[in-house]
PDB file of N, CA and C in Angstrom:
ATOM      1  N   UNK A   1       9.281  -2.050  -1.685  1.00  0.00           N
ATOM      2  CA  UNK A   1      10.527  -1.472  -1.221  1.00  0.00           C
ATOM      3  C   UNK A   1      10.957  -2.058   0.124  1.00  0.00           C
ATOM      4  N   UNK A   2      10.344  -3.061   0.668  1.00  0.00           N
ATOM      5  CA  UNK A   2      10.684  -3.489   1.986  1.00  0.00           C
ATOM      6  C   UNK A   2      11.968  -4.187   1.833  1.00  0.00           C
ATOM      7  N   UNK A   3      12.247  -5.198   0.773  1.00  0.00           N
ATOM      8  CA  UNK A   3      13.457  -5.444   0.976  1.00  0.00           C
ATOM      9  C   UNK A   3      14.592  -4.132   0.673  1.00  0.00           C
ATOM     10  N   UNK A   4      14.493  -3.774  -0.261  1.00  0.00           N
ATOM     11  CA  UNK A   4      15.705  -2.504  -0.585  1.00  0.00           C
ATOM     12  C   UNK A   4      15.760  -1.739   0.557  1.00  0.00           C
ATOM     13  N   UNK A   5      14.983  -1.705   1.836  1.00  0.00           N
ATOM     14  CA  UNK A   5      15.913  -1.274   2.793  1.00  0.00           C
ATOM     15  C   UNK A   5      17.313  -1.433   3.370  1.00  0.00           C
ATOM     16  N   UNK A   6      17.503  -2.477   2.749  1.00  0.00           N
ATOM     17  CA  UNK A   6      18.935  -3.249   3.434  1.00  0.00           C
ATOM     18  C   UNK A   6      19.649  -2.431   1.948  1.00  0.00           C
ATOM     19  N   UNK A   7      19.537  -2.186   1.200  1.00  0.00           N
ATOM     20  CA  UNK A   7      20.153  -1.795   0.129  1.00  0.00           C
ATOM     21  C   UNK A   7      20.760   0.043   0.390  1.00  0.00           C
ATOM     22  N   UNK A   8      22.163   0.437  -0.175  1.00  0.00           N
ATOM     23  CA  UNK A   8      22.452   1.388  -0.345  1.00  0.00           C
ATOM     24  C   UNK A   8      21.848   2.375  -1.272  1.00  0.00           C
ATOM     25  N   UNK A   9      21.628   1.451  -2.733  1.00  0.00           N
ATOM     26  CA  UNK A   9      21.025   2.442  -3.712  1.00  0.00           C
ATOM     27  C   UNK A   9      20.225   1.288  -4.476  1.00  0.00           C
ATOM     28  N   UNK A  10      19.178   2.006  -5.123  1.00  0.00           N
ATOM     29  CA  UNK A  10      18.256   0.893  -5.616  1.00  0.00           C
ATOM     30  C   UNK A  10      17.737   1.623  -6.804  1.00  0.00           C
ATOM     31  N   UNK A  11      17.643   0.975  -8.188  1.00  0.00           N
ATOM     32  CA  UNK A  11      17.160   1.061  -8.971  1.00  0.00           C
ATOM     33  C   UNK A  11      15.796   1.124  -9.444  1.00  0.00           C
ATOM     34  N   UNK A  12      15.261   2.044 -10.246  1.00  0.00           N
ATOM     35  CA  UNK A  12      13.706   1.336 -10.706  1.00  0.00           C
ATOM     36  C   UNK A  12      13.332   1.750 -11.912  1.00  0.00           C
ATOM     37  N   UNK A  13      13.246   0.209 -12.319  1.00  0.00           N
ATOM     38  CA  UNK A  13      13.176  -0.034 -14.531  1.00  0.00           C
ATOM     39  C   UNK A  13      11.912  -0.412 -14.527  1.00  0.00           C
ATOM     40  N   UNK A  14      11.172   0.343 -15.472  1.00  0.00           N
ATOM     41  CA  UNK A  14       9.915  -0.245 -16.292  1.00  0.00           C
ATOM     42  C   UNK A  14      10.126  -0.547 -17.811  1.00  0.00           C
ATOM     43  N   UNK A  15       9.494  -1.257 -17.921  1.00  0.00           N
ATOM     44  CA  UNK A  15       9.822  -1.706 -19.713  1.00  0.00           C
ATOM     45  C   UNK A  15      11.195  -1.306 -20.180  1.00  0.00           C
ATOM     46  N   UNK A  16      11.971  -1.828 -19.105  1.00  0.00           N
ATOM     47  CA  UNK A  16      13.501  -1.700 -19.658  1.00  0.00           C
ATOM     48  C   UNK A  16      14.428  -0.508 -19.942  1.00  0.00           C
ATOM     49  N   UNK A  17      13.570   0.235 -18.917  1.00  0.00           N
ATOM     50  CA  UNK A  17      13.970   1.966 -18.846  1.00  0.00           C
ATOM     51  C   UNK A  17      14.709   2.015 -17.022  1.00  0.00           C
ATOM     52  N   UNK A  18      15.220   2.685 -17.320  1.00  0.00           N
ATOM     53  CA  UNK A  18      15.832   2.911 -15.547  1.00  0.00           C
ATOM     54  C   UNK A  18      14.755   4.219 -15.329  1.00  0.00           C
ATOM     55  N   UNK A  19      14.215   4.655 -14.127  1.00  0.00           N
ATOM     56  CA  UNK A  19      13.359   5.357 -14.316  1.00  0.00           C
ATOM     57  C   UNK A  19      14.075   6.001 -12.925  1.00  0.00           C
ATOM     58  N   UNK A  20      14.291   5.777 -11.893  1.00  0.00           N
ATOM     59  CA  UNK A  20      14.894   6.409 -10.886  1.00  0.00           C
ATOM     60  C   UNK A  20      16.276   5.747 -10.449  1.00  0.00           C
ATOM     61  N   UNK A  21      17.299   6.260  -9.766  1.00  0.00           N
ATOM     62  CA  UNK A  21      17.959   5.683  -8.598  1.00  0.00           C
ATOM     63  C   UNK A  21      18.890   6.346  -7.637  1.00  0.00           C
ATOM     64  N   UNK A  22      18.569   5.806  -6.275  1.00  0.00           N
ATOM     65  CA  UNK A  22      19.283   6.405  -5.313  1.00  0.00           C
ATOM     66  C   UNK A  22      18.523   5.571  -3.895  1.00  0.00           C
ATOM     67  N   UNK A  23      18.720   5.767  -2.886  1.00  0.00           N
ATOM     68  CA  UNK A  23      18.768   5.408  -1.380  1.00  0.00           C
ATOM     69  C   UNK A  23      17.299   5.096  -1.515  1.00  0.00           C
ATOM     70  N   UNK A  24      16.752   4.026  -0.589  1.00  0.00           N
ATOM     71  CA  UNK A  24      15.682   3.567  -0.784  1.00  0.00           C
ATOM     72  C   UNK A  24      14.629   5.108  -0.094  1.00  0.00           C
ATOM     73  N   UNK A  25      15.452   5.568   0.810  1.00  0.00           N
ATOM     74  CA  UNK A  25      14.548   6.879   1.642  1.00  0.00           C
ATOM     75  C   UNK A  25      14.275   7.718   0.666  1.00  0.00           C
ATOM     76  N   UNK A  26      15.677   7.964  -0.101  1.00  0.00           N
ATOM     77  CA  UNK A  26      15.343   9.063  -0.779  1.00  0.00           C
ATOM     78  C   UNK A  26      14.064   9.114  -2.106  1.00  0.00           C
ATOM     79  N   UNK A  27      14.524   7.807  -2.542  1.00  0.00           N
ATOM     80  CA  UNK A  27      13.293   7.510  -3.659  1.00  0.00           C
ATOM     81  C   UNK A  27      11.608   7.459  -2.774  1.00  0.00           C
ATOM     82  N   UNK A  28      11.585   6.779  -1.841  1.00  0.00           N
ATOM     83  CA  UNK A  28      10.303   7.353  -1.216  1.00  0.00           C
ATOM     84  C   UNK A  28       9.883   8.377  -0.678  1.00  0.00           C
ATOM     85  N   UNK A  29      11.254   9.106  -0.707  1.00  0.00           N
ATOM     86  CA  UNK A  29      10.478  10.428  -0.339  1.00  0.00           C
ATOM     87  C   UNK A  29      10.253  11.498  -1.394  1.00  0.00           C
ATOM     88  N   UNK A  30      11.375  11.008  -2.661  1.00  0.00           N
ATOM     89  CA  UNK A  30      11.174  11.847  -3.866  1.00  0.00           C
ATOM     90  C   UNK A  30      10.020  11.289  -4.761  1.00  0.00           C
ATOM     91  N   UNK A  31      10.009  10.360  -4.984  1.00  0.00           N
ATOM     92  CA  UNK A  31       9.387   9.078  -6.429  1.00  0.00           C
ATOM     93  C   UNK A  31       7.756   8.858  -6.105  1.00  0.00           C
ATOM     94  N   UNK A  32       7.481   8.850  -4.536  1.00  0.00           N
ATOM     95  CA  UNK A  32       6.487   8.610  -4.655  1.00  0.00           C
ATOM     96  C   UNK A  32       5.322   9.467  -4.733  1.00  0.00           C
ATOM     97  N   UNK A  33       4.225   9.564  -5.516  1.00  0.00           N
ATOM     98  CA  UNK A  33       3.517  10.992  -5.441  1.00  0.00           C
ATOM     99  C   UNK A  33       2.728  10.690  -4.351  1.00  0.00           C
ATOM    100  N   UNK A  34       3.134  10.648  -3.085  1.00  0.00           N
ATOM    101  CA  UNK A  34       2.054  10.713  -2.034  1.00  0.00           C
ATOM    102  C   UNK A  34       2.391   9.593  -1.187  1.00  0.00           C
ATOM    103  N   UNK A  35       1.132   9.847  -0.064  1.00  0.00           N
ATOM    104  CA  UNK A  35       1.624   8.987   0.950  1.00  0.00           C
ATOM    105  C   UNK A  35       1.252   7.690   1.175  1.00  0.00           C
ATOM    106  N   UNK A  36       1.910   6.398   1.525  1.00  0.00           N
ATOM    107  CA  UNK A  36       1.826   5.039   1.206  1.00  0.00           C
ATOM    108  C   UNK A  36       1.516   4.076   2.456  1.00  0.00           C
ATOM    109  N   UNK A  37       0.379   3.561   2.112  1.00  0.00           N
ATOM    110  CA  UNK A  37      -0.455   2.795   3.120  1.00  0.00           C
ATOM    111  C   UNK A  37      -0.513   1.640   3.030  1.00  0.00           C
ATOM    112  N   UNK A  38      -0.119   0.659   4.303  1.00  0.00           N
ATOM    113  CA  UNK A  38       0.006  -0.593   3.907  1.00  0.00           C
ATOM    114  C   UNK A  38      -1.706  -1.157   4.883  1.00  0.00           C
ATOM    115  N   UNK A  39      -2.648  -1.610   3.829  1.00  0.00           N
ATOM    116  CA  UNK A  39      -4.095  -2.386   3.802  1.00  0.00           C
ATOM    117  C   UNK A  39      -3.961  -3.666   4.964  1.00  0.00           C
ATOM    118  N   UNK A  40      -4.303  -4.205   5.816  1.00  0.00           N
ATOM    119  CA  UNK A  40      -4.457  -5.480   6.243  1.00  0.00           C
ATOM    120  C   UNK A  40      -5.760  -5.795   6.432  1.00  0.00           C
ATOM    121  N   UNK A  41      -6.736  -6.500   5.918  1.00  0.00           N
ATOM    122  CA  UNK A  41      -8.046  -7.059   5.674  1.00  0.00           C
ATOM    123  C   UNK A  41      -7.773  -7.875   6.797  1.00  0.00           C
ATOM    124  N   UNK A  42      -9.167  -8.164   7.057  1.00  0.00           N
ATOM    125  CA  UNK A  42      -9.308  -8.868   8.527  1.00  0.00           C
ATOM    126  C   UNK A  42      -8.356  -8.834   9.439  1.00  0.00           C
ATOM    127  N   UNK A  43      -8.426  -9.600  10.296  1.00  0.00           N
ATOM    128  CA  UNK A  43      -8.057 -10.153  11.233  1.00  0.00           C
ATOM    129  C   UNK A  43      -6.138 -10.978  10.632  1.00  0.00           C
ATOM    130  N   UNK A  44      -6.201 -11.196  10.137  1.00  0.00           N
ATOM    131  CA  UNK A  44      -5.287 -11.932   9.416  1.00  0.00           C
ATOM    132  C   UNK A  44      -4.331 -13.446  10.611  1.00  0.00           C
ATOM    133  N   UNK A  45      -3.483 -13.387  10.824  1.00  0.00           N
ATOM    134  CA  UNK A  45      -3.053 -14.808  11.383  1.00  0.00           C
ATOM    135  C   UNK A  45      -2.759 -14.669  12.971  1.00  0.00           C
ATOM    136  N   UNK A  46      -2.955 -13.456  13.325  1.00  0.00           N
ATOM    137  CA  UNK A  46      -2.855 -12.919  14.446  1.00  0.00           C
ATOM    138  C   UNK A  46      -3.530 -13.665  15.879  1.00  0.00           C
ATOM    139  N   UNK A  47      -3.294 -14.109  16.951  1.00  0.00           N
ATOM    140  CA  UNK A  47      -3.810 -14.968  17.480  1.00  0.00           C
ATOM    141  C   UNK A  47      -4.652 -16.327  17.138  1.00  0.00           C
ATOM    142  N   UNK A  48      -4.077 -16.719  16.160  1.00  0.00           N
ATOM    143  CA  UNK A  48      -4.654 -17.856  15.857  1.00  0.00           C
ATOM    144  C   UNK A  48      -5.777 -17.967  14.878  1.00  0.00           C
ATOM    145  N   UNK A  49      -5.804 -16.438  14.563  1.00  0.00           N
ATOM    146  CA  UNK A  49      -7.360 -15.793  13.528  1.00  0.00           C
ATOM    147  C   UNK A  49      -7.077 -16.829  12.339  1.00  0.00           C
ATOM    148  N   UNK A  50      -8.406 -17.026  11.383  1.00  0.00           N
ATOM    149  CA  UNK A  50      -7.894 -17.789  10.260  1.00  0.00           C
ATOM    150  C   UNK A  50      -7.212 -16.639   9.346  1.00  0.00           C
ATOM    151  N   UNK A  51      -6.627 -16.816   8.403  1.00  0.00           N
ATOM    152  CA  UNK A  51      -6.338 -15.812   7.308  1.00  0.00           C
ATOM    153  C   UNK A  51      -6.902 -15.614   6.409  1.00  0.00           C
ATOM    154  N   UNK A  52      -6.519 -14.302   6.122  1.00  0.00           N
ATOM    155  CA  UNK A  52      -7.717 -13.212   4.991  1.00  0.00           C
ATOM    156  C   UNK A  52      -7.519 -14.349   3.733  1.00  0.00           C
ATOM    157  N   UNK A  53      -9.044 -14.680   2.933  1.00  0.00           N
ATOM    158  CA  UNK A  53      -9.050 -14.951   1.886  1.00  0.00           C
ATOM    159  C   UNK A  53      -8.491 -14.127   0.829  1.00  0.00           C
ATOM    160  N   UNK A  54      -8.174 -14.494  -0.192  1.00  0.00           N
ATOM    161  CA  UNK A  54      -8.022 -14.007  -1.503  1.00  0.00           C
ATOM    162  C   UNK A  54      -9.446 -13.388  -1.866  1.00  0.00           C
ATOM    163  N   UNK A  55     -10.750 -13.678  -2.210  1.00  0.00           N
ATOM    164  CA  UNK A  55     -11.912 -12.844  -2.249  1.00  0.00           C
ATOM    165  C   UNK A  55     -11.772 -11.685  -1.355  1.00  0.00           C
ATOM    166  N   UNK A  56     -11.826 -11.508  -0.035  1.00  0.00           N
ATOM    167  CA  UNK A  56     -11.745 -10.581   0.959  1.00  0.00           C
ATOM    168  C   UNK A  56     -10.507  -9.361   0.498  1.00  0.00           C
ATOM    169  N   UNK A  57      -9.582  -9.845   0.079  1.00  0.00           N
ATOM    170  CA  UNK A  57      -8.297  -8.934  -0.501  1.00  0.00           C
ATOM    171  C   UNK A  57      -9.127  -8.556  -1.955  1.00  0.00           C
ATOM    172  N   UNK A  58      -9.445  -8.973  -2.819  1.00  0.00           N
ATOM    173  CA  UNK A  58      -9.877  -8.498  -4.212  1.00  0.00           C
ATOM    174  C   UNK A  58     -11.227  -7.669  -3.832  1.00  0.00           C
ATOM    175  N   UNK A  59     -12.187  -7.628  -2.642  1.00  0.00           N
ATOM    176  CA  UNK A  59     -13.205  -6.899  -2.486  1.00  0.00           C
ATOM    177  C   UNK A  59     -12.645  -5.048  -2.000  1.00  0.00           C
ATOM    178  N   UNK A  60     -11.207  -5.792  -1.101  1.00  0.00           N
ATOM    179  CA  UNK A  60     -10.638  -4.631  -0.991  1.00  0.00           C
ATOM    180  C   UNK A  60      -9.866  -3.693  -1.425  1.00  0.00           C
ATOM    181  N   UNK A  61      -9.657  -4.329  -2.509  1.00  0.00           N
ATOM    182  CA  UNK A  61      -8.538  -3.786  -3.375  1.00  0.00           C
ATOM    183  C   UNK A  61      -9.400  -3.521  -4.863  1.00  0.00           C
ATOM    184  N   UNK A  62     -10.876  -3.734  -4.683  1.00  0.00           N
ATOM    185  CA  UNK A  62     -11.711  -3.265  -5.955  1.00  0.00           C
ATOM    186  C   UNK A  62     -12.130  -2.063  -5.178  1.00  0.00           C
ATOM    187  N   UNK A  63     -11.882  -1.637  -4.001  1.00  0.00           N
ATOM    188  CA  UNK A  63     -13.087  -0.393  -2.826  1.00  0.00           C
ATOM    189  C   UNK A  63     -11.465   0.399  -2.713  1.00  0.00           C
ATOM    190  N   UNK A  64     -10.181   0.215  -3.354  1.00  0.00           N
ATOM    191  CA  UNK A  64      -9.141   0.783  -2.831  1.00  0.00           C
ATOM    192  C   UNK A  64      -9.374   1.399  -4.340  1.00  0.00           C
ATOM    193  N   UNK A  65      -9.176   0.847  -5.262  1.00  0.00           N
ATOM    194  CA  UNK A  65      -9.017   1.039  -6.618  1.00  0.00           C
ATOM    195  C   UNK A  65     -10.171   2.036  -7.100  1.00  0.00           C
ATOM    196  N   UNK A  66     -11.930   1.813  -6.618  1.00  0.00           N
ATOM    197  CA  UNK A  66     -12.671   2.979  -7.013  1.00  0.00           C
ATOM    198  C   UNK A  66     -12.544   4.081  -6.634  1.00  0.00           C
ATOM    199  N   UNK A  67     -11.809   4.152  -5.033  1.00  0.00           N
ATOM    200  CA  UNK A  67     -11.982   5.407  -4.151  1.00  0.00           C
ATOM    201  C   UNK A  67     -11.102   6.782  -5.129  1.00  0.00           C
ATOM    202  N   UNK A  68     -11.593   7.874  -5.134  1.00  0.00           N
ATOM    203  CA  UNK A  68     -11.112   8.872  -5.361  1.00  0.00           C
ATOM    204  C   UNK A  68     -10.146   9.362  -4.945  1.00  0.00           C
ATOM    205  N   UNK A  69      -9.767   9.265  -3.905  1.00  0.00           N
ATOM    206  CA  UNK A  69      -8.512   9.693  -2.849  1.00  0.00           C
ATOM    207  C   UNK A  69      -7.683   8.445  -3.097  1.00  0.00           C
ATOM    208  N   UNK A  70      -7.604   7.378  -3.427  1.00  0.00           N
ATOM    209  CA  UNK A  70      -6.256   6.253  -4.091  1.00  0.00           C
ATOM    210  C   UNK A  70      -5.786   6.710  -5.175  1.00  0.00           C
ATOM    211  N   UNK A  71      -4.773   6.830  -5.149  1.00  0.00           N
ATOM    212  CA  UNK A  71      -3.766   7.510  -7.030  1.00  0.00           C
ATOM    213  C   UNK A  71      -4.088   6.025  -7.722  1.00  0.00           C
ATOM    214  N   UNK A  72      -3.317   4.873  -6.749  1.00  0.00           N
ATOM    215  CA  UNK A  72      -2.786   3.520  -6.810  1.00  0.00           C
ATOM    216  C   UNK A  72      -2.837   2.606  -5.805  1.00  0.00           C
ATOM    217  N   UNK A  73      -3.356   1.861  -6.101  1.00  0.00           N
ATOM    218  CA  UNK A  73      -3.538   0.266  -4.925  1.00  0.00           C
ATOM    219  C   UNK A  73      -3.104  -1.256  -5.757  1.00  0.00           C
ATOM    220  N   UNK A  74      -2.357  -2.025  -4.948  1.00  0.00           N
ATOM    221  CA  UNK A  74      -1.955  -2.718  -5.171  1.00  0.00           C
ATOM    222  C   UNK A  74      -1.619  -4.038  -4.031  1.00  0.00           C
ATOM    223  N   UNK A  75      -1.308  -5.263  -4.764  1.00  0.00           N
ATOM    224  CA  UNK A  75      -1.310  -6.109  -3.856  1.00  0.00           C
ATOM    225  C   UNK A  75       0.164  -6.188  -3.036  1.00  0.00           C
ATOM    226  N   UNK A  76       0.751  -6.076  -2.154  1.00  0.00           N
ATOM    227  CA  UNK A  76       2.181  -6.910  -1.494  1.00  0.00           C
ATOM    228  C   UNK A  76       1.535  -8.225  -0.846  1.00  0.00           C
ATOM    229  N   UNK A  77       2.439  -9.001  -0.872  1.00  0.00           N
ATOM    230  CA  UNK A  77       2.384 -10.625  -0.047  1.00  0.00           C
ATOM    231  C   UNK A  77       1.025 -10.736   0.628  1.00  0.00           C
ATOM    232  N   UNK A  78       0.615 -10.191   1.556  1.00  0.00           N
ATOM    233  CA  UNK A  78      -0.465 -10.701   2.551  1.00  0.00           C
ATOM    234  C   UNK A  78      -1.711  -9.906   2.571  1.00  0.00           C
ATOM    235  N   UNK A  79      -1.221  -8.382   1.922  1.00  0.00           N
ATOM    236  CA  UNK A  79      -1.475  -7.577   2.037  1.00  0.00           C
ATOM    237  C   UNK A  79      -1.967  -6.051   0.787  1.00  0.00           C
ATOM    238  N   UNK A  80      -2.511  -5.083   1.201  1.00  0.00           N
ATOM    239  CA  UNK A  80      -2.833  -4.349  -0.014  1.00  0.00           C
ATOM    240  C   UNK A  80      -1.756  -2.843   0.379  1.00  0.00           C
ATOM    241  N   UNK A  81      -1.628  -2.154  -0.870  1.00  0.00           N
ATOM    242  CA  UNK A  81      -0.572  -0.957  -0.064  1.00  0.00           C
ATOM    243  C   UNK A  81      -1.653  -0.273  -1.287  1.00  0.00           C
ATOM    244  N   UNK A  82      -1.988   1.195  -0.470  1.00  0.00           N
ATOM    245  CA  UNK A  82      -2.482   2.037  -1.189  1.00  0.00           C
ATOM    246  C   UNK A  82      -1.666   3.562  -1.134  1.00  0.00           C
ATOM    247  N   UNK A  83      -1.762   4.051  -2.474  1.00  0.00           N
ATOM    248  CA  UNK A  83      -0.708   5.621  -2.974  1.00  0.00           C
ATOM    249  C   UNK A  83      -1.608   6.666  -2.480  1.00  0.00           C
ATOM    250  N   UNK A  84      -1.929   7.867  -2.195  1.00  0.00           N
ATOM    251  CA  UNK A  84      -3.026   8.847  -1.724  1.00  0.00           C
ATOM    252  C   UNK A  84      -1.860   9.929  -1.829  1.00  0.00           C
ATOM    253  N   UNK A  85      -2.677  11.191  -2.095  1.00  0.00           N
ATOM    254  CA  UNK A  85      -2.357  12.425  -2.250  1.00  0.00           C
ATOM    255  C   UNK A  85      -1.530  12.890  -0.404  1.00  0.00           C
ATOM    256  N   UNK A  86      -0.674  13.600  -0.134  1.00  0.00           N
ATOM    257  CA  UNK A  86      -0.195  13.888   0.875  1.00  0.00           C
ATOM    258  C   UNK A  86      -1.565  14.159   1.813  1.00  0.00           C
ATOM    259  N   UNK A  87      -2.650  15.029   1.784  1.00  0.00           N
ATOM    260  CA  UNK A  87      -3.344  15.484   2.182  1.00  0.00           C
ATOM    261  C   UNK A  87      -4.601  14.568   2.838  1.00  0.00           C
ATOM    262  N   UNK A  88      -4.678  13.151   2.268  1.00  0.00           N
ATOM    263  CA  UNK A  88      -5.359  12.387   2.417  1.00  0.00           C
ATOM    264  C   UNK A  88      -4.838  11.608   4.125  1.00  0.00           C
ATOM    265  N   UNK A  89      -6.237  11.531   5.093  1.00  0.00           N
ATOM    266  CA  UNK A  89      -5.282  11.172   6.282  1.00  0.00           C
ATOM    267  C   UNK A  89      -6.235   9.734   6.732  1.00  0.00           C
ATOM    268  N   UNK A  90      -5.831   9.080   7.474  1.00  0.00           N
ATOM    269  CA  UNK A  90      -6.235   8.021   8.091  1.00  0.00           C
ATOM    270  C   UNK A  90      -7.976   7.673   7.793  1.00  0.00           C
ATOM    271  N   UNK A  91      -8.563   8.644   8.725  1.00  0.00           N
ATOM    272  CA  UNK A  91      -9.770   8.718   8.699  1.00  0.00           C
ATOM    273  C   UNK A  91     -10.582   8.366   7.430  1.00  0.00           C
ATOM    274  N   UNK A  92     -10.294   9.564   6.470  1.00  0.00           N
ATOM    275  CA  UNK A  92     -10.705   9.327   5.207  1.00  0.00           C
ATOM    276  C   UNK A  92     -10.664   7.989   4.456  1.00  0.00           C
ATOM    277  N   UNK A  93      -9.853   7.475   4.647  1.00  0.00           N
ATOM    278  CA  UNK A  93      -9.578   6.579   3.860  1.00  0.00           C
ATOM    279  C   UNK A  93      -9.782   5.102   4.665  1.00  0.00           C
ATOM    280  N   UNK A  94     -10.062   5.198   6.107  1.00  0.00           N
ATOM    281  CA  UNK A  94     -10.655   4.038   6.693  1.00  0.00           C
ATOM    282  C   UNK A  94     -12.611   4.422   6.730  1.00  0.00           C
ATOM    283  N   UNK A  95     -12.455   5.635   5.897  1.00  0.00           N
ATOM    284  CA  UNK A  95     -13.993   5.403   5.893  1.00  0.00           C
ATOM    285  C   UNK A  95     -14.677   4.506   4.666  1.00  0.00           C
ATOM    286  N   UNK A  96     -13.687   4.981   3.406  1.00  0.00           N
ATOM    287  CA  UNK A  96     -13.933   4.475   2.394  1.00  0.00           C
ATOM    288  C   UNK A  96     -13.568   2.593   2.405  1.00  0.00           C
ATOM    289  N   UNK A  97     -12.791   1.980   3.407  1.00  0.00           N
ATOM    290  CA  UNK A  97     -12.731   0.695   3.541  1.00  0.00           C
ATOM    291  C   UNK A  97     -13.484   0.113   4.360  1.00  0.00           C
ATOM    292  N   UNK A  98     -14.619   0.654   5.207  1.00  0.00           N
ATOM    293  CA  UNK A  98     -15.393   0.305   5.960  1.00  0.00           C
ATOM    294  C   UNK A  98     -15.858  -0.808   5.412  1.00  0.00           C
ATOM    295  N   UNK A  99     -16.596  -0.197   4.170  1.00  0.00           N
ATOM    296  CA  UNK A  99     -17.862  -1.269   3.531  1.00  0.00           C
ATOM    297  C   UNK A  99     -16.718  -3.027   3.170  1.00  0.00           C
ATOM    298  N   UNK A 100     -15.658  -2.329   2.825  1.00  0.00           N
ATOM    299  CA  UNK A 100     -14.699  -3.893   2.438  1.00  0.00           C
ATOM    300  C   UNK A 100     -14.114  -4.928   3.851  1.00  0.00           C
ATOM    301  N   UNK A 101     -14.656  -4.206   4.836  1.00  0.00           N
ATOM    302  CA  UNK A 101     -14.292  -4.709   6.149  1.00  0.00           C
ATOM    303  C   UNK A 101     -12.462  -4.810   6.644  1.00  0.00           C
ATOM    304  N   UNK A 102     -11.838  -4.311   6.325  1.00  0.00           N
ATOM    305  CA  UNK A 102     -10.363  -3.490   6.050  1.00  0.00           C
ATOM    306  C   UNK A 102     -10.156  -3.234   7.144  1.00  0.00           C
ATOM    307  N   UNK A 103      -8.901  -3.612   7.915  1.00  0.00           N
ATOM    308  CA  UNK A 103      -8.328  -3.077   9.448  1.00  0.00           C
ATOM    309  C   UNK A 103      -7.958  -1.700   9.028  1.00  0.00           C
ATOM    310  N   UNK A 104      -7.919  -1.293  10.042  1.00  0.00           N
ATOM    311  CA  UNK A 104      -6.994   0.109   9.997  1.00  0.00           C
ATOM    312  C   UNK A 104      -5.923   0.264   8.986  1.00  0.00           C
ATOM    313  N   UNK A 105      -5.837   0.993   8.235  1.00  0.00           N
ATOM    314  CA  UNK A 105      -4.374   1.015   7.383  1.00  0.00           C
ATOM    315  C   UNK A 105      -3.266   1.888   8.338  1.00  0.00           C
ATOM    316  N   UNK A 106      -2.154   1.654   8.088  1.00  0.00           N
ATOM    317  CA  UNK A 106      -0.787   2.325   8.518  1.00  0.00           C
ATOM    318  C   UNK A 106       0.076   2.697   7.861  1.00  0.00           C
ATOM    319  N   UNK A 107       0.311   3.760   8.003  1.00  0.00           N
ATOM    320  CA  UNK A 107       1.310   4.946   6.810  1.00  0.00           C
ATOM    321  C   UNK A 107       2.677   3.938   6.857  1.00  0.00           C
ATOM    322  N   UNK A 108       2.601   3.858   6.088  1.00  0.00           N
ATOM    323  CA  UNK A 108       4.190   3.332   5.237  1.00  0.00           C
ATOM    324  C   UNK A 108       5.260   4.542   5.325  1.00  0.00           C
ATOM    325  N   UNK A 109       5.375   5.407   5.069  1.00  0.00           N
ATOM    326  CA  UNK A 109       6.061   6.127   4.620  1.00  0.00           C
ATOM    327  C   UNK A 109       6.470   6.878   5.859  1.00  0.00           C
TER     328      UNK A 109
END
């Protein structure tokens, strides 16, 4: 949804179904079941750091995908975005990325 910010109203089709539409806010605040975390593994390009492998993203996004508290995890561009129940907060869920070596996540939403 990062680009459809610039957008007034935005659509969303699965298998050729319209499934929602309206204001990109409103669909994230209606559509999504919970609250949305955007993953950054390592260090990433940030002072000159090298950038996160592709292995390093799939270790984290297999430790996003077992955890109990993820509805849904998935890849964006550089990065992993994980779905969690409203109730689910920071802590929790940077405990469960410890072992994948996972920066801090930051609420999207």
């Amino acid at each position: 949804m990062d680009e459809a910010e610039y957008c007034g109203r935005v659509g969303i089709m699965r298998d050729g179904k319209l499934l929602a539409m309206d204001s990109p806010s409103a669909l994230k605040g209606h559509a999504l079941p919970g609250l949305a975390w955007d993953v950054f593994v390592g260090g990433g390009e940030i002072a000159g750091e090298q950038a996160v492998t592709s292995a390093e993203l799939l270790k984290a996004l297999n430790v996003l995908e077992a955890c109990p508290c993820v509805i849904r995890a998935g890849l964006v561009s550089d990065h992993l975005r994980a779905i969690t129940p409203p109730e689910v907060n920071a802590q929790e869920l940077l405990e469960r990325l410890a072992e994948a070596g996972s920066s801090e996540p930051r609420q999207w939403r």
